[in-house]
C-alpha atoms as a PDB file:
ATOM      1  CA  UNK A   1     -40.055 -44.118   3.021  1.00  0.00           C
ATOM      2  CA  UNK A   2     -37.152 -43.083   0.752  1.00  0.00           C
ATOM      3  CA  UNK A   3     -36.539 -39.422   2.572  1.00  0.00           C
ATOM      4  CA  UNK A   4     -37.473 -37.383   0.577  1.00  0.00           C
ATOM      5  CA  UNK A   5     -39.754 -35.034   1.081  1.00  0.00           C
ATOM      6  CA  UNK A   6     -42.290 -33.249  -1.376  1.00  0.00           C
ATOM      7  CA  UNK A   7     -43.467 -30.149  -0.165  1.00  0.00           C
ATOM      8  CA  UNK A   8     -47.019 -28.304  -1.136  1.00  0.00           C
ATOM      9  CA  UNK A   9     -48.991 -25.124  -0.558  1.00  0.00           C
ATOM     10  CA  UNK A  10     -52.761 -25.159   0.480  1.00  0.00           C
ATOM     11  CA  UNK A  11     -54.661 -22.644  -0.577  1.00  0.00           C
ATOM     12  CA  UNK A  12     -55.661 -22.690  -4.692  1.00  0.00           C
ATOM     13  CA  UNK A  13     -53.359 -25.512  -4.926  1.00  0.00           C
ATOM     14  CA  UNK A  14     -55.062 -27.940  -2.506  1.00  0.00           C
ATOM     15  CA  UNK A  15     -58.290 -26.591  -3.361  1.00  0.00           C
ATOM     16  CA  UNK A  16     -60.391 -23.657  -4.803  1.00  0.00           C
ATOM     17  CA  UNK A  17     -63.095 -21.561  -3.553  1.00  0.00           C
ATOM     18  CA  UNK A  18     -65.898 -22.607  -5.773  1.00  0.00           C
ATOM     19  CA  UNK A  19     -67.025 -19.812  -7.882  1.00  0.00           C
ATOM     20  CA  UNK A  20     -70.886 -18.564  -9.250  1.00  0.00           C
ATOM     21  CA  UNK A  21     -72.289 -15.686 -11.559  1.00  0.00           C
ATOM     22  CA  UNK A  22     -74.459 -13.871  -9.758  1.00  0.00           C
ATOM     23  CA  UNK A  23     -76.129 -11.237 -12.187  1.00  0.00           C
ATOM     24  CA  UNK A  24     -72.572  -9.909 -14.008  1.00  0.00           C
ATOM     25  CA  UNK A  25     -70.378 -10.533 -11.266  1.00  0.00           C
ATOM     26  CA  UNK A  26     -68.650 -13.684 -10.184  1.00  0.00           C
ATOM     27  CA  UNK A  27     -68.580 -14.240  -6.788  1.00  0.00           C
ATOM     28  CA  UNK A  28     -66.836 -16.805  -4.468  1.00  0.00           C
ATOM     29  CA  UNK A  29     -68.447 -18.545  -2.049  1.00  0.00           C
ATOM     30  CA  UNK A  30     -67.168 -19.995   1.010  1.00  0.00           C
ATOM     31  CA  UNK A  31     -67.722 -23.972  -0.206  1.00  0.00           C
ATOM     32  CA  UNK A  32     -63.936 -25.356  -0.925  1.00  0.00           C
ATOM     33  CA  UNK A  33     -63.532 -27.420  -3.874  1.00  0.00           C
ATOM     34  CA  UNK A  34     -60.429 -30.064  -3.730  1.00  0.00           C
ATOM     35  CA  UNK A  35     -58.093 -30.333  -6.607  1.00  0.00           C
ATOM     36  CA  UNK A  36     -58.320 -33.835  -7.327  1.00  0.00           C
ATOM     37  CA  UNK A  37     -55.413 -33.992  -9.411  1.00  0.00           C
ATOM     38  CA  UNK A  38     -52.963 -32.585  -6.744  1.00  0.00           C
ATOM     39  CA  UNK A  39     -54.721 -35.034  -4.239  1.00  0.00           C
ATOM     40  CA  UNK A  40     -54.033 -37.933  -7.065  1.00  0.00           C
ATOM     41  CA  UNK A  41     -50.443 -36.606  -7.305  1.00  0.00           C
ATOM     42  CA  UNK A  42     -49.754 -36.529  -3.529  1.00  0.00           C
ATOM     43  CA  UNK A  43     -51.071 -39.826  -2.965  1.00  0.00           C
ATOM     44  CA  UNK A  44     -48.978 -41.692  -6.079  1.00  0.00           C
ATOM     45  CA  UNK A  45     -45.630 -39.562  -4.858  1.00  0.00           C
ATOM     46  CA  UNK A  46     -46.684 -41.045  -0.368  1.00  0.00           C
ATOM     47  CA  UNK A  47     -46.580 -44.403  -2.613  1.00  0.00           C
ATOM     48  CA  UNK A  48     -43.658 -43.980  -3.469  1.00  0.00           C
ATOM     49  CA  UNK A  49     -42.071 -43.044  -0.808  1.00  0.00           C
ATOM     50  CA  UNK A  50     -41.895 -39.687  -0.476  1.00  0.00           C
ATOM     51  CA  UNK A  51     -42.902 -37.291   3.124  1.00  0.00           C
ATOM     52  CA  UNK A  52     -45.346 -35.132   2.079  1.00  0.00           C
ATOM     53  CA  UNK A  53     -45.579 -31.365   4.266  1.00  0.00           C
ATOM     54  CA  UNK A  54     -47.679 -28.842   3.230  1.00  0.00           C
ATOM     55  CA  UNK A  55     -46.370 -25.244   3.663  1.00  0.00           C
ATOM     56  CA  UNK A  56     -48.885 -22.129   3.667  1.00  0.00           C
ATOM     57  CA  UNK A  57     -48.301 -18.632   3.728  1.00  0.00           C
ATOM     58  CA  UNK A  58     -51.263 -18.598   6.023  1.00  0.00           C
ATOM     59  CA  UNK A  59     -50.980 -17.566  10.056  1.00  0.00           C
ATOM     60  CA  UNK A  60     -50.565 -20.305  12.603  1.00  0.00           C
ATOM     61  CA  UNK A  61     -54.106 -19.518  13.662  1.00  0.00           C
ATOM     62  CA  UNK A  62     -54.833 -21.011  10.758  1.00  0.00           C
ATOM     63  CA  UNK A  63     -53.573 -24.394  11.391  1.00  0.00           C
ATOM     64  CA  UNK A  64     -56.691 -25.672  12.780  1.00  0.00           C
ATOM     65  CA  UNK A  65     -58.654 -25.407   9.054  1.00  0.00           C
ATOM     66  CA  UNK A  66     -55.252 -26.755   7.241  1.00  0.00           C
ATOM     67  CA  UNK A  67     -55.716 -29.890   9.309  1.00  0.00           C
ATOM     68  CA  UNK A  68     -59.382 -30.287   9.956  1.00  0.00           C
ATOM     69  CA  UNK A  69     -59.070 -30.254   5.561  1.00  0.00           C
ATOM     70  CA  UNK A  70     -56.129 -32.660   5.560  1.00  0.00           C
ATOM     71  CA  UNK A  71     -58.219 -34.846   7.569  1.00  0.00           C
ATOM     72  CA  UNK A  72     -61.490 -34.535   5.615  1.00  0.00           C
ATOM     73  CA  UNK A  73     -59.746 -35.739   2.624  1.00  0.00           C
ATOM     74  CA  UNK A  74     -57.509 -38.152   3.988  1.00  0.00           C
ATOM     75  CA  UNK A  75     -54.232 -36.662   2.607  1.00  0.00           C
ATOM     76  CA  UNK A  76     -50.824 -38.243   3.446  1.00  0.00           C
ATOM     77  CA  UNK A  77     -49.713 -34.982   5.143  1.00  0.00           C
ATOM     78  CA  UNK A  78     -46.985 -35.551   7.960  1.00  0.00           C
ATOM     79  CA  UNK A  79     -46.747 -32.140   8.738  1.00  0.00           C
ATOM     80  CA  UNK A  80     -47.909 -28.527   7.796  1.00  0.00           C
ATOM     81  CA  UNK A  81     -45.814 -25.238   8.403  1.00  0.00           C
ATOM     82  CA  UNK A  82     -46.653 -21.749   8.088  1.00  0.00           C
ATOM     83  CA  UNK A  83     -44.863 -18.890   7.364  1.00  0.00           C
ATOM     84  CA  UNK A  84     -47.396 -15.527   8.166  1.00  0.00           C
ATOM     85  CA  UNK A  85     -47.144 -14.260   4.927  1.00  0.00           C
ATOM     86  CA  UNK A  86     -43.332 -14.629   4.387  1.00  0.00           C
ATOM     87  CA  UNK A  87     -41.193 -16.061   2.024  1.00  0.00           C
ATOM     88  CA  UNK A  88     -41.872 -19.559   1.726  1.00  0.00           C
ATOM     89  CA  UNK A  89     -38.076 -20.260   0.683  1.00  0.00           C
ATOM     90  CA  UNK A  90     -36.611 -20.960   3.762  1.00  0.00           C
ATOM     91  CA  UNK A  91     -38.595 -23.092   5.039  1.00  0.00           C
ATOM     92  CA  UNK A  92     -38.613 -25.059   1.748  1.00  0.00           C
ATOM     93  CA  UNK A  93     -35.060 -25.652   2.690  1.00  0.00           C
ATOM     94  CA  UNK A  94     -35.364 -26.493   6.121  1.00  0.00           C
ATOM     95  CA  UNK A  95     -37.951 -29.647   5.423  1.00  0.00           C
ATOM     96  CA  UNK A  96     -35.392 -30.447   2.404  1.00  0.00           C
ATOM     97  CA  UNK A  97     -38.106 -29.888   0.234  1.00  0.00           C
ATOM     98  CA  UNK A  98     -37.236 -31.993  -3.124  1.00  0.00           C
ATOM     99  CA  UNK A  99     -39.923 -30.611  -5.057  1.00  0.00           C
ATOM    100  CA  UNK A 100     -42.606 -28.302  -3.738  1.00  0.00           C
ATOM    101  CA  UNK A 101     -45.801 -27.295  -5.851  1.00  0.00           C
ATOM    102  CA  UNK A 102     -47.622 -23.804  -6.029  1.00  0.00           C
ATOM    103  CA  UNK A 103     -50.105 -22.130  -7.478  1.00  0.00           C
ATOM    104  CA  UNK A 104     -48.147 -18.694  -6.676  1.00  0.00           C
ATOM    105  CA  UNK A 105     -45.445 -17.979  -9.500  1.00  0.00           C
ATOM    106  CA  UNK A 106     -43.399 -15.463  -7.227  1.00  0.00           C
ATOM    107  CA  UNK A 107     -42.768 -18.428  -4.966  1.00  0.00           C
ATOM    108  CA  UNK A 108     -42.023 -20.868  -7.692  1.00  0.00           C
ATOM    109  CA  UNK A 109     -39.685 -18.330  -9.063  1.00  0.00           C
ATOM    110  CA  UNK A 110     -37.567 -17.882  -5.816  1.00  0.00           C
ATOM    111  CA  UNK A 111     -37.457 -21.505  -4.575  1.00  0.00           C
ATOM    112  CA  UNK A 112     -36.601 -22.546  -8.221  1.00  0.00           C
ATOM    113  CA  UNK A 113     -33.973 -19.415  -7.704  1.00  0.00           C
ATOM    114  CA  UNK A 114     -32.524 -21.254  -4.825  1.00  0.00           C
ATOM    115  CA  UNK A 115     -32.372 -24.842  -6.221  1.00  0.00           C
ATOM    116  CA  UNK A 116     -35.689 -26.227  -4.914  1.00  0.00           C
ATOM    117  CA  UNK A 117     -37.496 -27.930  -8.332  1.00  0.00           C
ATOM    118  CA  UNK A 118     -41.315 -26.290  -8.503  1.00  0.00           C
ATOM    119  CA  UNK A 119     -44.738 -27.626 -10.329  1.00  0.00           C
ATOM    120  CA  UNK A 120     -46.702 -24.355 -10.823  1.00  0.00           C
ATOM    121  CA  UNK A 121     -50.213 -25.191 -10.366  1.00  0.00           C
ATOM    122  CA  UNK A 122     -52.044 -23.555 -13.587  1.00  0.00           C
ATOM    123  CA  UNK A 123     -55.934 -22.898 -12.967  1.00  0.00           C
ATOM    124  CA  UNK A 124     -55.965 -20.942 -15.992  1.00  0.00           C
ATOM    125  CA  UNK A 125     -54.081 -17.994 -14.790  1.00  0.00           C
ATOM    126  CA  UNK A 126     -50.789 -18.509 -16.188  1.00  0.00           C
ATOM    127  CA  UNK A 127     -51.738 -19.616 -19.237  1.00  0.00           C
ATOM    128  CA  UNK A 128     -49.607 -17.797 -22.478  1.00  0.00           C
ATOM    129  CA  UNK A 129     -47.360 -15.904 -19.596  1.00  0.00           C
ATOM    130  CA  UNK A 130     -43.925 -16.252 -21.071  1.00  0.00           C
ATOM    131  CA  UNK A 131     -42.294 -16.052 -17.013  1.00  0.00           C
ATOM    132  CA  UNK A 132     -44.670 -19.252 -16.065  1.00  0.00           C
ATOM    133  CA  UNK A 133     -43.837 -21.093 -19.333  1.00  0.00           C
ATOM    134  CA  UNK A 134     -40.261 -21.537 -17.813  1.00  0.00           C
ATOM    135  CA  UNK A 135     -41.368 -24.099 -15.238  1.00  0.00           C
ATOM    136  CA  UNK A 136     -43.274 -27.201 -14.746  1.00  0.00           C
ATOM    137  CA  UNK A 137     -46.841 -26.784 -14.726  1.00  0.00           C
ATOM    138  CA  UNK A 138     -49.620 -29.158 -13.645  1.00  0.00           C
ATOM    139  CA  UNK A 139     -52.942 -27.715 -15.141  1.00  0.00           C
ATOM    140  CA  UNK A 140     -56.501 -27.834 -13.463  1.00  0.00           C
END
């Protein structure tokens, strides 16, 4: 391991809720569809070298689902922290996050705000916003 770590959220950046039309409407459904790419990504960056953590704006009741999904997919996660809704900055710089990845551009603004590099995952929602064409993006 090189000591670095490489921090990432969880939910819509590990994985979606799958979506279907049902008569106009869209509605989501309850069956969680990974994100290959990120999983791709976290795997090549463990190969390197690098800790991976996952940190969630999610409630420590929560914890149980974060891991029982870590451990469906096999993810090189060493540990998972969550902050109840709060800023996730803090924390980014207590794990000495070196890079931390998001699908949320209000936390990729303030970490990148307070020297922590962010990939903004784009599912299509950022797409031709000016703000979110500042930063890294990985789109999928």
């Amino acid at each position: 391991m090189n000591g670095l770590v490489i921090s990432t959220d969880f939910d819509d950046t590990l994985f979606s809720l799958s979506e279907e039309k049902v008569g106009m409407l869209w509605a989501a459904s309850e069956v969680l569809q990974p994100i290959q790419k990120i999983h791709d990504l976290l795997w090549e960056k463990h190969k390197e070298g690098y800790t991976i953590d996952i940190v969630t704006s999610r409630d420590s009741y929560d914890m149980d689902e974060v891991w029982s999904y870590v451990k469906a997919y096999d993810l090189p996660i060493r540990h998972a922290e969550c902050t109840r809704g709060k800023c996730k900055t803090p924390v980014l710089k207590g794990i000495g996050s070196t890079l931390h990845i998001d699908d949320m551009l209000s936390v990729v603004i303030d970490a990148e705000l307070n020297g922590i590099p962010c990939l903004l995952v784009d599912d299509g929602r950022h797409r031709n916003n000016t703000t979110a064409d500042q930063f890294d993006k990985i789109f999928v």
